[in-house]
C-alpha atoms as a PDB file:
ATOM      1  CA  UNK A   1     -79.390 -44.145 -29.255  1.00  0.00           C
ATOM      2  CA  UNK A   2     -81.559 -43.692 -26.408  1.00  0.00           C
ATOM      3  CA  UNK A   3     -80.465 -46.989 -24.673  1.00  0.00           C
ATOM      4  CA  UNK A   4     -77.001 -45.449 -24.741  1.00  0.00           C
ATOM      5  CA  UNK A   5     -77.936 -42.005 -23.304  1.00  0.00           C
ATOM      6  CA  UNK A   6     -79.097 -44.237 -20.376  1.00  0.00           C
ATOM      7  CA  UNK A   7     -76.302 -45.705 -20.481  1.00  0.00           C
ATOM      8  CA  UNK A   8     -74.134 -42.791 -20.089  1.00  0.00           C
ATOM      9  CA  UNK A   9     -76.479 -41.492 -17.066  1.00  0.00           C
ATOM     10  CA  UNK A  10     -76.338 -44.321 -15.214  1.00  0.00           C
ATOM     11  CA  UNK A  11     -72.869 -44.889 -15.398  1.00  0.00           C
ATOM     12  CA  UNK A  12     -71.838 -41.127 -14.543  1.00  0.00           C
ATOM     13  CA  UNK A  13     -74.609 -41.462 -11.429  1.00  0.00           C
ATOM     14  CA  UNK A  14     -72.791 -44.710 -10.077  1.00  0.00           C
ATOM     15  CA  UNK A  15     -69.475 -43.108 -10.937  1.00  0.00           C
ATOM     16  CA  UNK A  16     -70.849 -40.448  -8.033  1.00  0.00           C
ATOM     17  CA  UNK A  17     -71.393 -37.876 -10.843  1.00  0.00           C
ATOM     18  CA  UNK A  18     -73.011 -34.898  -9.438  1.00  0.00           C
ATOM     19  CA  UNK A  19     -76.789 -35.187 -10.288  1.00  0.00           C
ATOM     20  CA  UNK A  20     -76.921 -31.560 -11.564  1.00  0.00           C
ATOM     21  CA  UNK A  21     -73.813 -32.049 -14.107  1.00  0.00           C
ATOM     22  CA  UNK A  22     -75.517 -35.631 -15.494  1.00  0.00           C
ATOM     23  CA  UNK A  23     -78.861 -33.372 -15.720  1.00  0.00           C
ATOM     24  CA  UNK A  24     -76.831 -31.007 -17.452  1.00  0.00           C
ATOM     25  CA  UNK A  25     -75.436 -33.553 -19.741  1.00  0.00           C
ATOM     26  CA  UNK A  26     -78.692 -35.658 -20.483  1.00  0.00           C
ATOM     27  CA  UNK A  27     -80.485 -32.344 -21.402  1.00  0.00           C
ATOM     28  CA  UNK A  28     -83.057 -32.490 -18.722  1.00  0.00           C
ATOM     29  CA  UNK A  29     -85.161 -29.474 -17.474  1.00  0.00           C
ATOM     30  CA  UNK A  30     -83.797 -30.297 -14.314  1.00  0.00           C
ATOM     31  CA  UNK A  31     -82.210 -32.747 -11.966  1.00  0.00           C
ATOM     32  CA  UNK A  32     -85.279 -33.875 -10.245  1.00  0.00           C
ATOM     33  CA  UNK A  33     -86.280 -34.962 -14.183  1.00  0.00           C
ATOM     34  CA  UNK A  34     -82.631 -37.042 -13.805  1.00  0.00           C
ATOM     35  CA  UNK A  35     -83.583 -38.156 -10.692  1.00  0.00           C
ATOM     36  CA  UNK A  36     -87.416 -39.919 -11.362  1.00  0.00           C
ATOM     37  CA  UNK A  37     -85.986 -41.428 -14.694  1.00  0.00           C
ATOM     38  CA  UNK A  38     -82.535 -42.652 -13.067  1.00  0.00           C
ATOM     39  CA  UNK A  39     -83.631 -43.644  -9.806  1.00  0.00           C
ATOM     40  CA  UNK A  40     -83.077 -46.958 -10.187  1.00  0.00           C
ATOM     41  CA  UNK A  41     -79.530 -46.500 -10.264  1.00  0.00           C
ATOM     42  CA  UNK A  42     -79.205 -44.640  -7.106  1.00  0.00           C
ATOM     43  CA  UNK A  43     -81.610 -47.033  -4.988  1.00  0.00           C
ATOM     44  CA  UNK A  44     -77.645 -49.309  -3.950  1.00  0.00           C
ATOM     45  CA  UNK A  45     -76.626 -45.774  -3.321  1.00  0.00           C
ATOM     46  CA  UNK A  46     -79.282 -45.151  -1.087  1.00  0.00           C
ATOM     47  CA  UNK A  47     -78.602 -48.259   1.078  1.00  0.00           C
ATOM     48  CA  UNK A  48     -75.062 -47.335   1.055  1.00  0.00           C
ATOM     49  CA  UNK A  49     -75.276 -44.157   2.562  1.00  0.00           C
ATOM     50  CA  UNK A  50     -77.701 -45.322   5.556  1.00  0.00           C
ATOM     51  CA  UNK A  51     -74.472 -48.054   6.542  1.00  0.00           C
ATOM     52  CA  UNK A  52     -72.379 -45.170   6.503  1.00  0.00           C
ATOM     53  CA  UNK A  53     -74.826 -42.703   8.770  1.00  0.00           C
ATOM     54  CA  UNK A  54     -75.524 -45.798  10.710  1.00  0.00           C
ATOM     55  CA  UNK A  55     -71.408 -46.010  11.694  1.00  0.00           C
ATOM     56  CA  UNK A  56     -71.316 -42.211  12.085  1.00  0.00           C
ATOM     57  CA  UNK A  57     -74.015 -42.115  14.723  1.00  0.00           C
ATOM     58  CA  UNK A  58     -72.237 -45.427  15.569  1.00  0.00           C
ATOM     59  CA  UNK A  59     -68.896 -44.773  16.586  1.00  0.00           C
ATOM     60  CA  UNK A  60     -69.779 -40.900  18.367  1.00  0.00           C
ATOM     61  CA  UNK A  61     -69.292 -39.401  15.071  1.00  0.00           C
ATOM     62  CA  UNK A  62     -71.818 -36.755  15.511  1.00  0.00           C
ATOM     63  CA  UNK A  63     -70.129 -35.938  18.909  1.00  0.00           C
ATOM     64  CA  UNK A  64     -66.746 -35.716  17.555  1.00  0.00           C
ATOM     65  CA  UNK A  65     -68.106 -33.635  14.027  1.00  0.00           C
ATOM     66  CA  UNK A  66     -69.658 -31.069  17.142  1.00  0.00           C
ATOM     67  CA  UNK A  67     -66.414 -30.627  19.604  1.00  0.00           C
ATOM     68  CA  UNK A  68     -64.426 -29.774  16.189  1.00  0.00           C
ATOM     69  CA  UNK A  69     -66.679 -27.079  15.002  1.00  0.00           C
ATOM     70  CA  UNK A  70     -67.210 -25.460  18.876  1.00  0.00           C
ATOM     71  CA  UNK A  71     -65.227 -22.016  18.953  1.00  0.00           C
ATOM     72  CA  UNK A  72     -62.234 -21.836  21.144  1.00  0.00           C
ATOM     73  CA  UNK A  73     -62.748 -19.970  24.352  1.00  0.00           C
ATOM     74  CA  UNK A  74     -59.278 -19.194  25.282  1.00  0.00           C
ATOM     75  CA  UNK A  75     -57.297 -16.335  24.590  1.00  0.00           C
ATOM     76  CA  UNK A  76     -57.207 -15.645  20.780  1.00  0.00           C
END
């Protein structure tokens, strides 16, 4: 039973599963419980999401993300 529970966590985590709903769902105390016993899982996730802050910063992502949030100056 307890293999499966894993099971189930570790396939809702890859399956980009917010952490606090799989805490929810596992019965943790909390989702930094989720975290230390799932963490495995998550460490292809982690190298996934540097690649994609690497090609933000990259491509002038950050630049682009800033001029779209700046507050138009002309007549409103």
């Amino acid at each position: 039973m307890h293999m499966l529970r894993h099971l189930a966590g570790s396939y809702w985590l890859t399956s980009e599963v917010d952490i606090v709903k799989v805490s929810l769902f596992m019965g943790h105390t909390d989702p930094a419980c989720t975290l230390r016993v799932c963490m495995h899982v998550l460490r292809g996730t982690v190298e996934e999401a540097r690649k994609v802050m690497g090609a933000f910063f990259e491509e002038g992502g950050i630049a682009e993300a800033c001029a779209q949030n700046v507050p138009s100056l002309g007549a409103g």
